[in-house]
PDB file of N, CA and C in Angstrom:
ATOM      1  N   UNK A   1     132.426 106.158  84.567  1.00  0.00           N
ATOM      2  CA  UNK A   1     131.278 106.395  85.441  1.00  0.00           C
ATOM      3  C   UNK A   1     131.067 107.894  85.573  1.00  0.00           C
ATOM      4  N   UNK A   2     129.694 107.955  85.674  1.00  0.00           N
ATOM      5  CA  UNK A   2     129.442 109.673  85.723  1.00  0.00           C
ATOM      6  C   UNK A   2     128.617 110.231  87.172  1.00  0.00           C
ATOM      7  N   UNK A   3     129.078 110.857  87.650  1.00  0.00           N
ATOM      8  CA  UNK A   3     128.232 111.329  89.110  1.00  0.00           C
ATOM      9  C   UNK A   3     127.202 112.631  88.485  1.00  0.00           C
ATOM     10  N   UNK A   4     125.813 113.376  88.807  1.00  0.00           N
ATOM     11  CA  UNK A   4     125.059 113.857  88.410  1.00  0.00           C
ATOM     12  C   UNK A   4     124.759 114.793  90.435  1.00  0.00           C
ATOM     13  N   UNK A   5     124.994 116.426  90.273  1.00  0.00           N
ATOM     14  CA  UNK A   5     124.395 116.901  91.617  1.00  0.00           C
ATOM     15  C   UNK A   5     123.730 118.101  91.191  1.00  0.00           C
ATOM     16  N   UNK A   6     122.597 117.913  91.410  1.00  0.00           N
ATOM     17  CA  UNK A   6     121.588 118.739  91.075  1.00  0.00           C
ATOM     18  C   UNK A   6     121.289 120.145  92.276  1.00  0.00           C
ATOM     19  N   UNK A   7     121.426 120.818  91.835  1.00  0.00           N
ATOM     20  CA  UNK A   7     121.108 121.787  92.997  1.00  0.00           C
ATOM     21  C   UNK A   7     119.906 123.242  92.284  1.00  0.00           C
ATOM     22  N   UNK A   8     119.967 124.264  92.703  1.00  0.00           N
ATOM     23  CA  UNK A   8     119.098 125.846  92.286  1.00  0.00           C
ATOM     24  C   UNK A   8     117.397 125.122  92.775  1.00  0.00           C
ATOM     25  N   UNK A   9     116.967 123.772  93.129  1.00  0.00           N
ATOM     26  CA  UNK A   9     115.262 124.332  93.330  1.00  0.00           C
ATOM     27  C   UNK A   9     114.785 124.750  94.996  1.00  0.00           C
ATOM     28  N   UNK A  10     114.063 125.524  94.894  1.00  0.00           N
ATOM     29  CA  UNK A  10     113.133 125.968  95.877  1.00  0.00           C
ATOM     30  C   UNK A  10     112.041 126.215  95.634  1.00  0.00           C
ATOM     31  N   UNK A  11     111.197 126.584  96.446  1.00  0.00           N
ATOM     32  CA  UNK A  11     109.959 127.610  96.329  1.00  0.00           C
ATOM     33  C   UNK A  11     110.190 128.467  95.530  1.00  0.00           C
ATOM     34  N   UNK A  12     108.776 128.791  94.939  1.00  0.00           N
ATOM     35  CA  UNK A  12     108.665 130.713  94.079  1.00  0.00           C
ATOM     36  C   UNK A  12     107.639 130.619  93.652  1.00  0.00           C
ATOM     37  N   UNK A  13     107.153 132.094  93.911  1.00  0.00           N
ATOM     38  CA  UNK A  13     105.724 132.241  93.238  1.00  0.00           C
ATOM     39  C   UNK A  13     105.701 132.335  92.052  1.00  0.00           C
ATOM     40  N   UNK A  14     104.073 131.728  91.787  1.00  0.00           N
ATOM     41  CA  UNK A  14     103.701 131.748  90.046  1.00  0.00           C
ATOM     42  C   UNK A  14     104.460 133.104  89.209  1.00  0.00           C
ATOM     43  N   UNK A  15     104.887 132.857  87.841  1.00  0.00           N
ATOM     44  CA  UNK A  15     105.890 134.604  87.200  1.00  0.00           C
ATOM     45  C   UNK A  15     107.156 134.155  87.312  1.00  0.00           C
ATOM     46  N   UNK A  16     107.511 134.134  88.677  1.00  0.00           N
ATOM     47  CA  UNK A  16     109.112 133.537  89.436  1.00  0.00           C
ATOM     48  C   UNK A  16     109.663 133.074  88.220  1.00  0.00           C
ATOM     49  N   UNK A  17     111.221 133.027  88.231  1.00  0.00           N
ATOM     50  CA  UNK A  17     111.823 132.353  88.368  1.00  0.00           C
ATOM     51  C   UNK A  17     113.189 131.711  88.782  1.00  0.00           C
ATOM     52  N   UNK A  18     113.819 130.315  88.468  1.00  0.00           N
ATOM     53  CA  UNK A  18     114.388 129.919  88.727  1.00  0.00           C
ATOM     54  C   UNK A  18     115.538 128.764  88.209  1.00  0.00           C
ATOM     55  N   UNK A  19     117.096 128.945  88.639  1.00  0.00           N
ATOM     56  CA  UNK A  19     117.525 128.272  87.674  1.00  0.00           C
ATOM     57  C   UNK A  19     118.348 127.124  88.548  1.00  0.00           C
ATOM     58  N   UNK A  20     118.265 125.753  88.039  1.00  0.00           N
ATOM     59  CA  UNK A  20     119.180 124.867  88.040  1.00  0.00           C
ATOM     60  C   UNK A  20     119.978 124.298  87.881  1.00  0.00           C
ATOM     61  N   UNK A  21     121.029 123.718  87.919  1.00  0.00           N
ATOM     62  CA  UNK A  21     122.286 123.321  88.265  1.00  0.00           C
ATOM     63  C   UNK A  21     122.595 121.709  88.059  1.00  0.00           C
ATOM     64  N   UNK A  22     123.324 121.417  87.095  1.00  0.00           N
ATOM     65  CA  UNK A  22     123.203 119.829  86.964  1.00  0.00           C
ATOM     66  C   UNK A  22     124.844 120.088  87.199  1.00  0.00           C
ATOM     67  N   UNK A  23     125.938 119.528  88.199  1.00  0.00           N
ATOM     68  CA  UNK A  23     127.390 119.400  87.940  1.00  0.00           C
ATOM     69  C   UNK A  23     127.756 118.140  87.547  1.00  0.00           C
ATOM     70  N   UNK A  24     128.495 117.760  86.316  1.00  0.00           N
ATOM     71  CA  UNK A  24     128.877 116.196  86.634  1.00  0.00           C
ATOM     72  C   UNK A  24     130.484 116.083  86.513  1.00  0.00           C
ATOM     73  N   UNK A  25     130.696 114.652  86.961  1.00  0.00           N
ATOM     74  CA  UNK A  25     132.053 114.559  87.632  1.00  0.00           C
ATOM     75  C   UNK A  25     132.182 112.873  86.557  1.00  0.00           C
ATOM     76  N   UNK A  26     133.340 112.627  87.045  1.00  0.00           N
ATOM     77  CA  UNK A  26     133.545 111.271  86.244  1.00  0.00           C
ATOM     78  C   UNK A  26     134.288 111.385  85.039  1.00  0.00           C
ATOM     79  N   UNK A  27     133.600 110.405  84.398  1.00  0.00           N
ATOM     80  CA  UNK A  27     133.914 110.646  82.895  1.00  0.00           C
ATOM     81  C   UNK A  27     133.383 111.195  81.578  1.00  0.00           C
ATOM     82  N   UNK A  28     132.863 112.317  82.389  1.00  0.00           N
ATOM     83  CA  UNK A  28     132.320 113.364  81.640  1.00  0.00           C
ATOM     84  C   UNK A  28     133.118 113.267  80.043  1.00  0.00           C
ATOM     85  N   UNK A  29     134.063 112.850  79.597  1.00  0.00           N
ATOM     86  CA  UNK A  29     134.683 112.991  78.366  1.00  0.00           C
ATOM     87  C   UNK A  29     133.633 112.053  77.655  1.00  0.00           C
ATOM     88  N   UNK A  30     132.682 111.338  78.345  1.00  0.00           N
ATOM     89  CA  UNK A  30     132.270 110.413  76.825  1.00  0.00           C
ATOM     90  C   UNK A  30     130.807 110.908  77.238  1.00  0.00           C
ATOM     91  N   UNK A  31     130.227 111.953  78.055  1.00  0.00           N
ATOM     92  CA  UNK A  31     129.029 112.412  77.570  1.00  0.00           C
ATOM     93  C   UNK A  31     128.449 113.042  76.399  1.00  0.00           C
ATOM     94  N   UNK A  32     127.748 112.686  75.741  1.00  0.00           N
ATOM     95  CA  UNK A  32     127.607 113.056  74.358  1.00  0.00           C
ATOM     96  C   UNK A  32     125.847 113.946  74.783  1.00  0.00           C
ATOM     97  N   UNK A  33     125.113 113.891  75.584  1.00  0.00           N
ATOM     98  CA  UNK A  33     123.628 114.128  75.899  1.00  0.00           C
ATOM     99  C   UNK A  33     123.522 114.680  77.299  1.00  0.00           C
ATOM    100  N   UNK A  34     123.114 116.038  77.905  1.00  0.00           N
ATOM    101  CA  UNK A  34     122.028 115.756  79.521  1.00  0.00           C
ATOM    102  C   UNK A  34     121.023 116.433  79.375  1.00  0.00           C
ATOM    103  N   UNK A  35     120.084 116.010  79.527  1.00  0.00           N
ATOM    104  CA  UNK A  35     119.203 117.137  79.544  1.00  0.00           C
ATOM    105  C   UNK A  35     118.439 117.013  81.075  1.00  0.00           C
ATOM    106  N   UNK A  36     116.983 117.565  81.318  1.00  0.00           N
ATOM    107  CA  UNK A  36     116.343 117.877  82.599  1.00  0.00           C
ATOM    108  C   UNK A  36     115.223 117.031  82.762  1.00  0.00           C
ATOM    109  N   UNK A  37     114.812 116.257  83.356  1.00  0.00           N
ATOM    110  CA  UNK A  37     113.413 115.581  83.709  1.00  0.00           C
ATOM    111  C   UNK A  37     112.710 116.297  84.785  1.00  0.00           C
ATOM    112  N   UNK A  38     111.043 115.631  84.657  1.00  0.00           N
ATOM    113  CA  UNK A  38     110.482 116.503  85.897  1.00  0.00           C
ATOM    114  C   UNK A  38     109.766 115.514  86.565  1.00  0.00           C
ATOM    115  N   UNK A  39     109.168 114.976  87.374  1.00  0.00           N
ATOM    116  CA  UNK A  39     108.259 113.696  87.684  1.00  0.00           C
ATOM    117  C   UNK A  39     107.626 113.864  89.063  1.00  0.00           C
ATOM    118  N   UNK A  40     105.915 114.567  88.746  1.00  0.00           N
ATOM    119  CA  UNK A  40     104.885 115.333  90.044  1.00  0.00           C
ATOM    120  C   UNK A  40     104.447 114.197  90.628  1.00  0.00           C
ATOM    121  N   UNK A  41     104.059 114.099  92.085  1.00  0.00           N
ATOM    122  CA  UNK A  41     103.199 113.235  92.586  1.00  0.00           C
ATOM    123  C   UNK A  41     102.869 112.306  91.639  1.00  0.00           C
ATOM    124  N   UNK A  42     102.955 110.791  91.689  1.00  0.00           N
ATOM    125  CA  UNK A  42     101.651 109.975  90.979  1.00  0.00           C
ATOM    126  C   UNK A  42     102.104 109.965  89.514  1.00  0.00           C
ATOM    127  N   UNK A  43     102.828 111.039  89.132  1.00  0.00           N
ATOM    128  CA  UNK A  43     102.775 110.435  87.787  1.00  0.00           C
ATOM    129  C   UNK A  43     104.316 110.124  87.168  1.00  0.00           C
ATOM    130  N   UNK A  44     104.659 109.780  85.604  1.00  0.00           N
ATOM    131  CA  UNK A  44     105.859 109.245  85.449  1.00  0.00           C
ATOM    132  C   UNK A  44     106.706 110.070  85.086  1.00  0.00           C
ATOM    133  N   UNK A  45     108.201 110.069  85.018  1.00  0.00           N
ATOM    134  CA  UNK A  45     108.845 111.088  84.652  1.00  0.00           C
ATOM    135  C   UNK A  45     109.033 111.356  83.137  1.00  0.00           C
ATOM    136  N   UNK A  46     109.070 112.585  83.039  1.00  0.00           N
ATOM    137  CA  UNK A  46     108.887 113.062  81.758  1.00  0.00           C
ATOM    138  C   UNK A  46     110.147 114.457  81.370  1.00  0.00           C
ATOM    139  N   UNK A  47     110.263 113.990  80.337  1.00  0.00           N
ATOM    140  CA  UNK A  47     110.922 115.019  79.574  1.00  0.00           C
ATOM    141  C   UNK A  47     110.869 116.570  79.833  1.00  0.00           C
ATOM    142  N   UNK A  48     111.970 117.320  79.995  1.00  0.00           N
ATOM    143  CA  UNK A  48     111.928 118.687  80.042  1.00  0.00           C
ATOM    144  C   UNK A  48     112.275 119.656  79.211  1.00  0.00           C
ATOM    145  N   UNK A  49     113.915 119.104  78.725  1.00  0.00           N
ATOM    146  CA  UNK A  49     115.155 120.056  77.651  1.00  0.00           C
ATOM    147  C   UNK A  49     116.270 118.816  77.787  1.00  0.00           C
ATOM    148  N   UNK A  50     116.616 118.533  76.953  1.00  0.00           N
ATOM    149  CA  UNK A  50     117.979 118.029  76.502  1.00  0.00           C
ATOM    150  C   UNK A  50     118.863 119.443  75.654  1.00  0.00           C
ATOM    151  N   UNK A  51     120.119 118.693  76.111  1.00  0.00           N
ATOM    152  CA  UNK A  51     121.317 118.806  74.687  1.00  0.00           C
ATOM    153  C   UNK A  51     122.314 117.970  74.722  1.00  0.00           C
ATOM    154  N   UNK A  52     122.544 118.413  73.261  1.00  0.00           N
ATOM    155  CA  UNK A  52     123.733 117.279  72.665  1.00  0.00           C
ATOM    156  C   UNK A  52     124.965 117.880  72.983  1.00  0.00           C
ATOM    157  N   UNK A  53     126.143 117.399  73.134  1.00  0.00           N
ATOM    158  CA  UNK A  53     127.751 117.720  72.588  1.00  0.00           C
ATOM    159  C   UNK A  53     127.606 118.859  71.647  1.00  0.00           C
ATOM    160  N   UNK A  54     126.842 118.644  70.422  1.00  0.00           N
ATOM    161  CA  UNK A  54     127.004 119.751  69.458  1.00  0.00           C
ATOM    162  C   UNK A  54     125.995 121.132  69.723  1.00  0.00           C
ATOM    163  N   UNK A  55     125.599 121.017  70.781  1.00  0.00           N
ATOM    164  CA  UNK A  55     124.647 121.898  71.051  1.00  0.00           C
ATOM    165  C   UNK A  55     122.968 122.116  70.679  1.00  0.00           C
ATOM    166  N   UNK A  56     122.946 120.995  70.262  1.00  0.00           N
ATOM    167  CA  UNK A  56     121.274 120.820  70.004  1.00  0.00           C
ATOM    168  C   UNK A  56     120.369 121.257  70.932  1.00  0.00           C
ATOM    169  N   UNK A  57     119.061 121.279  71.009  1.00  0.00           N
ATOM    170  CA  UNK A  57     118.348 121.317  72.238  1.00  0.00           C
ATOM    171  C   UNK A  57     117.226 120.964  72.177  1.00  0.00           C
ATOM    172  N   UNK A  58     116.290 120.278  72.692  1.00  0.00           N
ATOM    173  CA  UNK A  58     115.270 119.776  72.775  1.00  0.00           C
ATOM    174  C   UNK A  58     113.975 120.158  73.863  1.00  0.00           C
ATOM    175  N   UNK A  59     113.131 120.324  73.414  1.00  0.00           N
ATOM    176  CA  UNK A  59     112.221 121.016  74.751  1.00  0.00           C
ATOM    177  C   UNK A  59     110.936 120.738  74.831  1.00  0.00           C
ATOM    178  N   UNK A  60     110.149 120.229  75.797  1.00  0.00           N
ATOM    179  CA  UNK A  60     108.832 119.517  76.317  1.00  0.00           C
ATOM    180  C   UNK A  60     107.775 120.937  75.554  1.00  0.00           C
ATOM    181  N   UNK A  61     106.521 120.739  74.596  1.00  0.00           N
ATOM    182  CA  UNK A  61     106.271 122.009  74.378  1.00  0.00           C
ATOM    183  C   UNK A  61     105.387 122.634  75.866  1.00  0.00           C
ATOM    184  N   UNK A  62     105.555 122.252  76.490  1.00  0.00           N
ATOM    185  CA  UNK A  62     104.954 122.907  77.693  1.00  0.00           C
ATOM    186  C   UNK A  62     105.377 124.069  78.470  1.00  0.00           C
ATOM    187  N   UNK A  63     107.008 123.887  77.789  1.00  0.00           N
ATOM    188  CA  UNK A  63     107.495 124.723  78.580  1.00  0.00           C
ATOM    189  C   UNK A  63     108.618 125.582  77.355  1.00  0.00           C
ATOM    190  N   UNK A  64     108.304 125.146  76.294  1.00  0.00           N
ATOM    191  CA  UNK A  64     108.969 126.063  75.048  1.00  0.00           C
ATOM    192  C   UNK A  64     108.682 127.920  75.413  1.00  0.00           C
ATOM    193  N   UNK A  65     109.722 128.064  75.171  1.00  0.00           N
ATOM    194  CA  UNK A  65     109.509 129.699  75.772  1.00  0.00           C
ATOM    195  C   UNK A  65     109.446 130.273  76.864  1.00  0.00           C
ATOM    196  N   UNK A  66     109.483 129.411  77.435  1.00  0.00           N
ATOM    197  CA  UNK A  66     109.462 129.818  79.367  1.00  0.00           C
ATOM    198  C   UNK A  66     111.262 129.236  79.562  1.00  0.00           C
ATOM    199  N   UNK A  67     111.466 128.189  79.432  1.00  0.00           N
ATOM    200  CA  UNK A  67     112.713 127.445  80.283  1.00  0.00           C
ATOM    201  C   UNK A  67     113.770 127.278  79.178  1.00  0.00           C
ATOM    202  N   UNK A  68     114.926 127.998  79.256  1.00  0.00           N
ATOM    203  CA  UNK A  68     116.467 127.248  78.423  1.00  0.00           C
ATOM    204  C   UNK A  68     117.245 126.423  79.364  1.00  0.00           C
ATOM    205  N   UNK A  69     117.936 125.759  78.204  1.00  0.00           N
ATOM    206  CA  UNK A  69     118.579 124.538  78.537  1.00  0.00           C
ATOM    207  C   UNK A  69     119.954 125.359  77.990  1.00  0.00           C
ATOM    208  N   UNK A  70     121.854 125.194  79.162  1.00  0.00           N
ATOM    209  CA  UNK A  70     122.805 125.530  78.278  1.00  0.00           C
ATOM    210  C   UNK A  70     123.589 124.929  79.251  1.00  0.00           C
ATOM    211  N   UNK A  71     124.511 124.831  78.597  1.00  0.00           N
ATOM    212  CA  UNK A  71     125.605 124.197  79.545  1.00  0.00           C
ATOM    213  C   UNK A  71     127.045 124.907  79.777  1.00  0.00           C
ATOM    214  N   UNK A  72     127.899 124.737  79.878  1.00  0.00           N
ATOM    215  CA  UNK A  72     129.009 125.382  80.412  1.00  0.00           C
ATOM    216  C   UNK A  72     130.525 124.417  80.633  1.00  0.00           C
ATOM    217  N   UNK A  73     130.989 124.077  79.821  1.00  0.00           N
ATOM    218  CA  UNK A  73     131.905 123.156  79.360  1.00  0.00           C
ATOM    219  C   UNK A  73     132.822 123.151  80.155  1.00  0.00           C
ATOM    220  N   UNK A  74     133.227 124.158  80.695  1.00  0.00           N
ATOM    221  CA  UNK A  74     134.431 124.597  81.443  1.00  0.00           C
ATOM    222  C   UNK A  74     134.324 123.938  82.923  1.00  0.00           C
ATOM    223  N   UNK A  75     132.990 124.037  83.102  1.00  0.00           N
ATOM    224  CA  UNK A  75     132.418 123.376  84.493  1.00  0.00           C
ATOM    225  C   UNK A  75     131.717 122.168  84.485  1.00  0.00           C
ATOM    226  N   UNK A  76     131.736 121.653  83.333  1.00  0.00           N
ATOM    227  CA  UNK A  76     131.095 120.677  83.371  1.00  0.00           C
ATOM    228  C   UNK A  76     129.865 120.452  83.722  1.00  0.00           C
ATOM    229  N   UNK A  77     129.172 121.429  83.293  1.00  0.00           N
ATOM    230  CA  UNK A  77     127.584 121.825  83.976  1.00  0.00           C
ATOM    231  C   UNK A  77     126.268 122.584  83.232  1.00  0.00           C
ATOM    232  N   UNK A  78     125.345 121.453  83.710  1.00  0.00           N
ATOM    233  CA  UNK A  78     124.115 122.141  82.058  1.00  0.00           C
ATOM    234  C   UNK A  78     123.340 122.486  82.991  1.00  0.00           C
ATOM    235  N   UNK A  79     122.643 123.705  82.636  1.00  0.00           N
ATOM    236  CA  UNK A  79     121.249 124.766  83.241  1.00  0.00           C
ATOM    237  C   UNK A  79     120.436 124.376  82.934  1.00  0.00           C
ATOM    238  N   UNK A  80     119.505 124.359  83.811  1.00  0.00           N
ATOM    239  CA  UNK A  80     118.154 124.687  83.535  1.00  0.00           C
ATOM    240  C   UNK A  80     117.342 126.464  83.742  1.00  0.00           C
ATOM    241  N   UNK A  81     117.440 127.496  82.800  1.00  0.00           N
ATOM    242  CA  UNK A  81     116.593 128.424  83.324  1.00  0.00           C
ATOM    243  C   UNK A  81     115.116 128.589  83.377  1.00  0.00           C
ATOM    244  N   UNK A  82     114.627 128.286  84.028  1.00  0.00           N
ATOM    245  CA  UNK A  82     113.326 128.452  84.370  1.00  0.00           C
ATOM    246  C   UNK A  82     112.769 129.710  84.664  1.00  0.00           C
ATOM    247  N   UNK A  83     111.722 129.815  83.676  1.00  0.00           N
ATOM    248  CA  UNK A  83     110.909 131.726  83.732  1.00  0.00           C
ATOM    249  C   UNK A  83     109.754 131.331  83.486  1.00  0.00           C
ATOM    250  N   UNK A  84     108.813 132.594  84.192  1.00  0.00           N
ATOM    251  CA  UNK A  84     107.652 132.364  83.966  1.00  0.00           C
ATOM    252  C   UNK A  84     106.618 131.098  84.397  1.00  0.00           C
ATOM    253  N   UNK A  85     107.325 130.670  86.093  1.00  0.00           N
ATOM    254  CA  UNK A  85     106.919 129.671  86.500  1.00  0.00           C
ATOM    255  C   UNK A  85     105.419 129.251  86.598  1.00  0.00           C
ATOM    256  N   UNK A  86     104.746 128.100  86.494  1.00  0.00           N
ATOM    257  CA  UNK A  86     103.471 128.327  86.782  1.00  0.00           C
ATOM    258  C   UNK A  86     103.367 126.475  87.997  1.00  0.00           C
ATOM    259  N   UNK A  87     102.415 126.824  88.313  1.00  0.00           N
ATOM    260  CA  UNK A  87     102.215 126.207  89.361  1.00  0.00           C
ATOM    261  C   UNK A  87     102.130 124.644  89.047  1.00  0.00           C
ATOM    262  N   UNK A  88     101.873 124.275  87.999  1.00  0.00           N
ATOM    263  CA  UNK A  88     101.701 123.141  87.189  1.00  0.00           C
ATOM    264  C   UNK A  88     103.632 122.802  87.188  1.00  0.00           C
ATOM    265  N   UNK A  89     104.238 123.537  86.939  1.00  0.00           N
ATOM    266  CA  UNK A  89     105.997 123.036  86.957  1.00  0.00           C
ATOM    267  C   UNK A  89     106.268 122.487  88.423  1.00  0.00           C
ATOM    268  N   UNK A  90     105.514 122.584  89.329  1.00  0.00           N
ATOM    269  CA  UNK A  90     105.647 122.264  90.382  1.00  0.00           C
ATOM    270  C   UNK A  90     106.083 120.624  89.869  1.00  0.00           C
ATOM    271  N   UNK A  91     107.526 119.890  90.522  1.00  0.00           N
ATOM    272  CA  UNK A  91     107.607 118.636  90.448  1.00  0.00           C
ATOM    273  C   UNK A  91     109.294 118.547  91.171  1.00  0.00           C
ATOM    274  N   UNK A  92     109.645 117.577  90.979  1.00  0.00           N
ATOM    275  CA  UNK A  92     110.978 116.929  91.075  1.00  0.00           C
ATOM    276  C   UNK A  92     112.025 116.965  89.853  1.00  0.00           C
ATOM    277  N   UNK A  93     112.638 117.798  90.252  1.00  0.00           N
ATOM    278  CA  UNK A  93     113.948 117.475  88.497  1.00  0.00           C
ATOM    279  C   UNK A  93     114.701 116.433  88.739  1.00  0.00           C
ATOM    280  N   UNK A  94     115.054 115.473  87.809  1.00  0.00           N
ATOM    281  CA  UNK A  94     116.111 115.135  87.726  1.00  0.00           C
ATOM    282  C   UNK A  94     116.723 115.264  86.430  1.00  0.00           C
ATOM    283  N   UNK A  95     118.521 115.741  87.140  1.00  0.00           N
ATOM    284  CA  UNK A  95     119.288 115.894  86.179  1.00  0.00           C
ATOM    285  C   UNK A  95     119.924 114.390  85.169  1.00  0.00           C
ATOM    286  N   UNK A  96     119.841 114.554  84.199  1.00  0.00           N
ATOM    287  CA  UNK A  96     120.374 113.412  82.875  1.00  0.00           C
ATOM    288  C   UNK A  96     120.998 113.273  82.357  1.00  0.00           C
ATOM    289  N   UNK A  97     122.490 112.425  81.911  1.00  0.00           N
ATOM    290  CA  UNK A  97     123.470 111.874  81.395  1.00  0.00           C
ATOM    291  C   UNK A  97     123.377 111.170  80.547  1.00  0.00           C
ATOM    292  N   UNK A  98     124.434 110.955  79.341  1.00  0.00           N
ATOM    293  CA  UNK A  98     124.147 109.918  78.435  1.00  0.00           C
ATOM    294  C   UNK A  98     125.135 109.718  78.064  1.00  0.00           C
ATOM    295  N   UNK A  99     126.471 108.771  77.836  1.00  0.00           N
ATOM    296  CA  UNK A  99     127.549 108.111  77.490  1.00  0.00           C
ATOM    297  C   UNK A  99     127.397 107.644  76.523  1.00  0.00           C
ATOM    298  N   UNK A 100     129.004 107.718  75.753  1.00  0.00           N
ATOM    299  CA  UNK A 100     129.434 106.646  74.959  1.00  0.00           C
ATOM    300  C   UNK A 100     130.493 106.509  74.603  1.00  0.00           C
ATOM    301  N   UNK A 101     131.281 105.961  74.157  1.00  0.00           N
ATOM    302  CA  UNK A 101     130.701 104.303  73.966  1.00  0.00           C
ATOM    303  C   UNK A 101     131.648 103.041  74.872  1.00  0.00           C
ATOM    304  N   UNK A 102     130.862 102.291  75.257  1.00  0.00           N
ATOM    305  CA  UNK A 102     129.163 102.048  75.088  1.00  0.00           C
ATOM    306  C   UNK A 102     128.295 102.997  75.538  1.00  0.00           C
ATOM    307  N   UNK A 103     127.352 102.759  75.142  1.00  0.00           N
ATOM    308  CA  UNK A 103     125.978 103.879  75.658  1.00  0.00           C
ATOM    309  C   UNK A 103     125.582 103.739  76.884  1.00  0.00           C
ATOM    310  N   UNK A 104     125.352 104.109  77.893  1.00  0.00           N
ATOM    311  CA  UNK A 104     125.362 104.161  79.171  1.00  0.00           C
ATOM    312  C   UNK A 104     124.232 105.448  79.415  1.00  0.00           C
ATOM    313  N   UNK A 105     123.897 105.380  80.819  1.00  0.00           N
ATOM    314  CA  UNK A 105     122.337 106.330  81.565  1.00  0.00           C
ATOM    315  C   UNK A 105     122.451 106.664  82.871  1.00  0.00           C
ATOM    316  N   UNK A 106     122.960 108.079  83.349  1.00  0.00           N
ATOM    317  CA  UNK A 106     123.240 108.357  84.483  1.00  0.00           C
ATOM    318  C   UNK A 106     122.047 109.418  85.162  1.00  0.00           C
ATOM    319  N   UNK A 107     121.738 109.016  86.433  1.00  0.00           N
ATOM    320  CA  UNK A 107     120.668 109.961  87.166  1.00  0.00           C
ATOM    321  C   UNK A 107     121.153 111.000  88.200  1.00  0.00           C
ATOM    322  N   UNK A 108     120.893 111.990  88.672  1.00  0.00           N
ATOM    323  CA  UNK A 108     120.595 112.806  89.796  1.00  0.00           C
ATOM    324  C   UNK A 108     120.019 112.133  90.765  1.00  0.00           C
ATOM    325  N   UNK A 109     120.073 112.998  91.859  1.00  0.00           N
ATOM    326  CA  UNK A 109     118.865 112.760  93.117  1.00  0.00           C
ATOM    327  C   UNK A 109     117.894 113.118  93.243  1.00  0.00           C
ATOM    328  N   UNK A 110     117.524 114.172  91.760  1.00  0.00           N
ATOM    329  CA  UNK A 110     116.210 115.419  92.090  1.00  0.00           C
ATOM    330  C   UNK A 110     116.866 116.255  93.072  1.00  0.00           C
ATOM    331  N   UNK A 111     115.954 117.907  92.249  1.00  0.00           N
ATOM    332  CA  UNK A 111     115.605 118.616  93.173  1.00  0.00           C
ATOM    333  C   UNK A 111     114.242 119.208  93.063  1.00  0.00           C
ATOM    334  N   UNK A 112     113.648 119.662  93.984  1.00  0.00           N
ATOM    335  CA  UNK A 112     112.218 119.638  94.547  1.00  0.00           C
ATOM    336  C   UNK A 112     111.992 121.301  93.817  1.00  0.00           C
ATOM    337  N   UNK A 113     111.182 121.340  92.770  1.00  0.00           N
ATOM    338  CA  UNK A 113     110.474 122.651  92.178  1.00  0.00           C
ATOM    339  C   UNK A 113     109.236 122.952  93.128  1.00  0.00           C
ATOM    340  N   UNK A 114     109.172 124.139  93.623  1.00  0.00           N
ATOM    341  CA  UNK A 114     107.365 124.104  93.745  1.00  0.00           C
ATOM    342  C   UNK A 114     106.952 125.626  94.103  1.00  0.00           C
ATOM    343  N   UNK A 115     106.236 125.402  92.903  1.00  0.00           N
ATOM    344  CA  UNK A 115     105.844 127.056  92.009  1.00  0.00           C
ATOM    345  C   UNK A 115     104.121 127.124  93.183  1.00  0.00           C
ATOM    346  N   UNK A 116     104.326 128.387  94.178  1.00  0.00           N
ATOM    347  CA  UNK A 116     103.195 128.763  94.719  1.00  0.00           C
ATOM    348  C   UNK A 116     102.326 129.786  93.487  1.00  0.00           C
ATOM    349  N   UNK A 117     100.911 129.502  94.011  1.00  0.00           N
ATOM    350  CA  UNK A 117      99.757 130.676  93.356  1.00  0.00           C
ATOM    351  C   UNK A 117     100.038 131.710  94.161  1.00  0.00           C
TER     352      UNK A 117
END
């Protein structure tokens, strides 16, 4: 089993930025994947940055060039850096897990982004 605690969002003005914090606990030995979700008012959650075990990375093009994804092995803990905020990033993160084997899907609680003009 994997626990997911998301922490780094607040407020910041548009430019800002800001970085997040995914810690996980458990059995982090068979995570092979976490990456970042975002999900605004009304609509569904969507993709932000993944990575793999081997260090891959994956990124929403919305936010290619603004936000890295890295993690930190030692702590058991993947970033989100967020730059160059714009008011549209305004949403809810949740942090993402992925096990194996078997393949398994672990969530966060969110934390609350919200990029002022």
């Amino acid at each position: 089993q994997v626990q997911l605690v998301e922490s780094g969002g607040g407020l910041v003005q548009a430019g800002g930025s800001l970085r997040l914090s995914c810690a996980a606990s458990g059995s982090i030995y068979r995570i092979y994947a976490m990456g970042w979700y975002c999900q605004a008012p009304g609509k569904q959650r969507e993709l932000v940055a993944t990575i793999t075990s081997g260090g891959s990375t994956n990124y929403a093009d919305s936010v290619k060039g603004r936000f890295t994804i890295s993690r930190d092995n030692a702590k058991n803990t993947v970033y989100l850096q967020m730059n160059s905020l714009k008011p549209e990033d305004t949403a809810v993160y949740y942090c993402n897990a992925n096990t194996r084997f078997p393949k398994n899907e672990y969530w966060g609680q969110g934390t609350q982004v919200t990029v002022s003009s």
